[in-house]
C-alpha atoms as a PDB file:
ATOM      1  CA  UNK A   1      18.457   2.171  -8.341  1.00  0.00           C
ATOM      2  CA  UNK A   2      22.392   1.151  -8.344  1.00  0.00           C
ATOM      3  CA  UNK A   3      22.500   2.265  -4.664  1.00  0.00           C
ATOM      4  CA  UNK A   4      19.291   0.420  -3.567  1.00  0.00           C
ATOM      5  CA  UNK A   5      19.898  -2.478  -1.448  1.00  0.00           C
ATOM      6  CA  UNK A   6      17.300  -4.938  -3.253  1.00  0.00           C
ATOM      7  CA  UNK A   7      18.629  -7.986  -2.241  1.00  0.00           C
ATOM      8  CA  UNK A   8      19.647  -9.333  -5.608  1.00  0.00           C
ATOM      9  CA  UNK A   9      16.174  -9.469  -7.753  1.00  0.00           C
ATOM     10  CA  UNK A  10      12.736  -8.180  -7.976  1.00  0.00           C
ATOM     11  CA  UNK A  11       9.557 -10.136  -7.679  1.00  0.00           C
ATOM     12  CA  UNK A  12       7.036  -9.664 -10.369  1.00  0.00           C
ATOM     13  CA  UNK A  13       4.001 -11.109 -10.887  1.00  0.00           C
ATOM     14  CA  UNK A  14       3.298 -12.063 -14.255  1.00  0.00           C
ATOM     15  CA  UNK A  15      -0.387 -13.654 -13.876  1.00  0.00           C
ATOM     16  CA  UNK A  16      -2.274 -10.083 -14.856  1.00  0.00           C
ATOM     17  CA  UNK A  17      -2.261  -9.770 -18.295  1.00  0.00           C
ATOM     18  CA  UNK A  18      -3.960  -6.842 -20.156  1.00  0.00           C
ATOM     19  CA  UNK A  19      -4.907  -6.652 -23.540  1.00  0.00           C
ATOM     20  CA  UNK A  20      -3.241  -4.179 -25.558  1.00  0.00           C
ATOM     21  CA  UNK A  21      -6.881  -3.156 -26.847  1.00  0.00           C
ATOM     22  CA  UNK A  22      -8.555  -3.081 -22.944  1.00  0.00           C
ATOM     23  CA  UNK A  23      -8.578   0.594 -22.055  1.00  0.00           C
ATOM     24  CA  UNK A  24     -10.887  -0.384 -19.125  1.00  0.00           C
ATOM     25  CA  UNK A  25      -8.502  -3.213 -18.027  1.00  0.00           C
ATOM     26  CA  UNK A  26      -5.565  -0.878 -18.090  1.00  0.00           C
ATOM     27  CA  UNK A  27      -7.199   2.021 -16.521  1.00  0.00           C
ATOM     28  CA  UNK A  28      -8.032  -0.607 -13.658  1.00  0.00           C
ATOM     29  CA  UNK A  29      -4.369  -1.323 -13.196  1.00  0.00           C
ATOM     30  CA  UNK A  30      -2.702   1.961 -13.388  1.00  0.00           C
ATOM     31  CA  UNK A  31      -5.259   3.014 -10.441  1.00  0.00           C
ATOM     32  CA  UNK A  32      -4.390  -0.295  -8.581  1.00  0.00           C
ATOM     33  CA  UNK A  33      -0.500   0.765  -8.825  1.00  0.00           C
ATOM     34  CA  UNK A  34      -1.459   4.701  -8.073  1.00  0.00           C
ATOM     35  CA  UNK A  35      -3.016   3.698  -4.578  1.00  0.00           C
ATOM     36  CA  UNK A  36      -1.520   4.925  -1.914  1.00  0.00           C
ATOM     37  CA  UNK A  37      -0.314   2.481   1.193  1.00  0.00           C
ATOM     38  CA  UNK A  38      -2.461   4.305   3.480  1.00  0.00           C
ATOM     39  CA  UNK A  39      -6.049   4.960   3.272  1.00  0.00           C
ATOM     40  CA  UNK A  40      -5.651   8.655   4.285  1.00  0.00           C
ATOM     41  CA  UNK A  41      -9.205   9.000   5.913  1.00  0.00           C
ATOM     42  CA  UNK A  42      -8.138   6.473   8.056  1.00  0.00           C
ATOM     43  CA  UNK A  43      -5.124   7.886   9.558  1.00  0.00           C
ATOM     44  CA  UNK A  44      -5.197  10.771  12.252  1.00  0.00           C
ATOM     45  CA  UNK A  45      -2.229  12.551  14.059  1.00  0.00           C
ATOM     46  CA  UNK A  46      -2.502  11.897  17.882  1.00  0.00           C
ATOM     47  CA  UNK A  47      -0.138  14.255  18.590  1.00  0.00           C
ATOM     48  CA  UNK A  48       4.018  15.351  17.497  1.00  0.00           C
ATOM     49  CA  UNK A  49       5.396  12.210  17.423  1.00  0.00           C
ATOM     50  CA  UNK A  50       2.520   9.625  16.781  1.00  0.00           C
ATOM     51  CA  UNK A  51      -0.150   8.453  14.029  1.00  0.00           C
ATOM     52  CA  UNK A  52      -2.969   6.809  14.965  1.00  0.00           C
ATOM     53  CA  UNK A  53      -4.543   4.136  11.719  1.00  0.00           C
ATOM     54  CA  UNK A  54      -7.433   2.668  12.274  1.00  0.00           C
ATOM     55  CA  UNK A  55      -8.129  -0.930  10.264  1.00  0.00           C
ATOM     56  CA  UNK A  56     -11.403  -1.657   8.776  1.00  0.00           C
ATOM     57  CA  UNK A  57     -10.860  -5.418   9.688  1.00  0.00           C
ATOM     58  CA  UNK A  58      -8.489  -6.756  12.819  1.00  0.00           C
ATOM     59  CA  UNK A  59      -5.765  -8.137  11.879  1.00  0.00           C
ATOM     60  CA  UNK A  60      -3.952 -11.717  13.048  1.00  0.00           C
ATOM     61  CA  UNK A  61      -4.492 -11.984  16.479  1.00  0.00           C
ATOM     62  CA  UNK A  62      -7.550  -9.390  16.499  1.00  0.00           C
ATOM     63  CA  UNK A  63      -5.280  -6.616  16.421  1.00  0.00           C
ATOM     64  CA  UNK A  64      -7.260  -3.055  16.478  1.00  0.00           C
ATOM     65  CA  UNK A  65      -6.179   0.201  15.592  1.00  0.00           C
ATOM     66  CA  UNK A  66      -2.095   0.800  15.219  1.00  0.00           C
ATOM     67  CA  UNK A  67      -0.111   3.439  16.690  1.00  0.00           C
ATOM     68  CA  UNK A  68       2.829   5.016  14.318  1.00  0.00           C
ATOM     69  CA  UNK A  69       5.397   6.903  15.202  1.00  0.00           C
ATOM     70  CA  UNK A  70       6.798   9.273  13.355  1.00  0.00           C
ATOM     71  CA  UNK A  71      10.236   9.332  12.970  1.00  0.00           C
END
């Protein structure tokens, strides 16, 4: 973490608040934080060097599906 170029500070958000006695609220969270970045159903390999991930919504500008590359 020494070694990580952070910029000087975190941001946290300190607006969710859980209970210590909700289970349900903190089972809720941990599987919020254990998502991962992509939806993995969505993303398919168009060939060696590039991903292809398709968005359920268009983004800004009506953007459609994004190419990745793979680097």
């Amino acid at each position: 973490m020494q070694a990580w170029q952070h910029g000087g500070g975190f941001s946290v958000n300190a607006a969710v608040r859980i209970e210590a006695a909700d289970r349900p609220g903190l089972e809720r969270l941990l599987r919020y934080c254990a998502r991962p970045p992509f939806a993995l159903e969505r993303l398919q390999q168009r060939d060696a060097e590039h991903l292809l991930y398709e968005n359920t919504r268009p983004g800004s500008g009506g953007r459609g599906p994004q190419i990745l590359i793979i680097i």
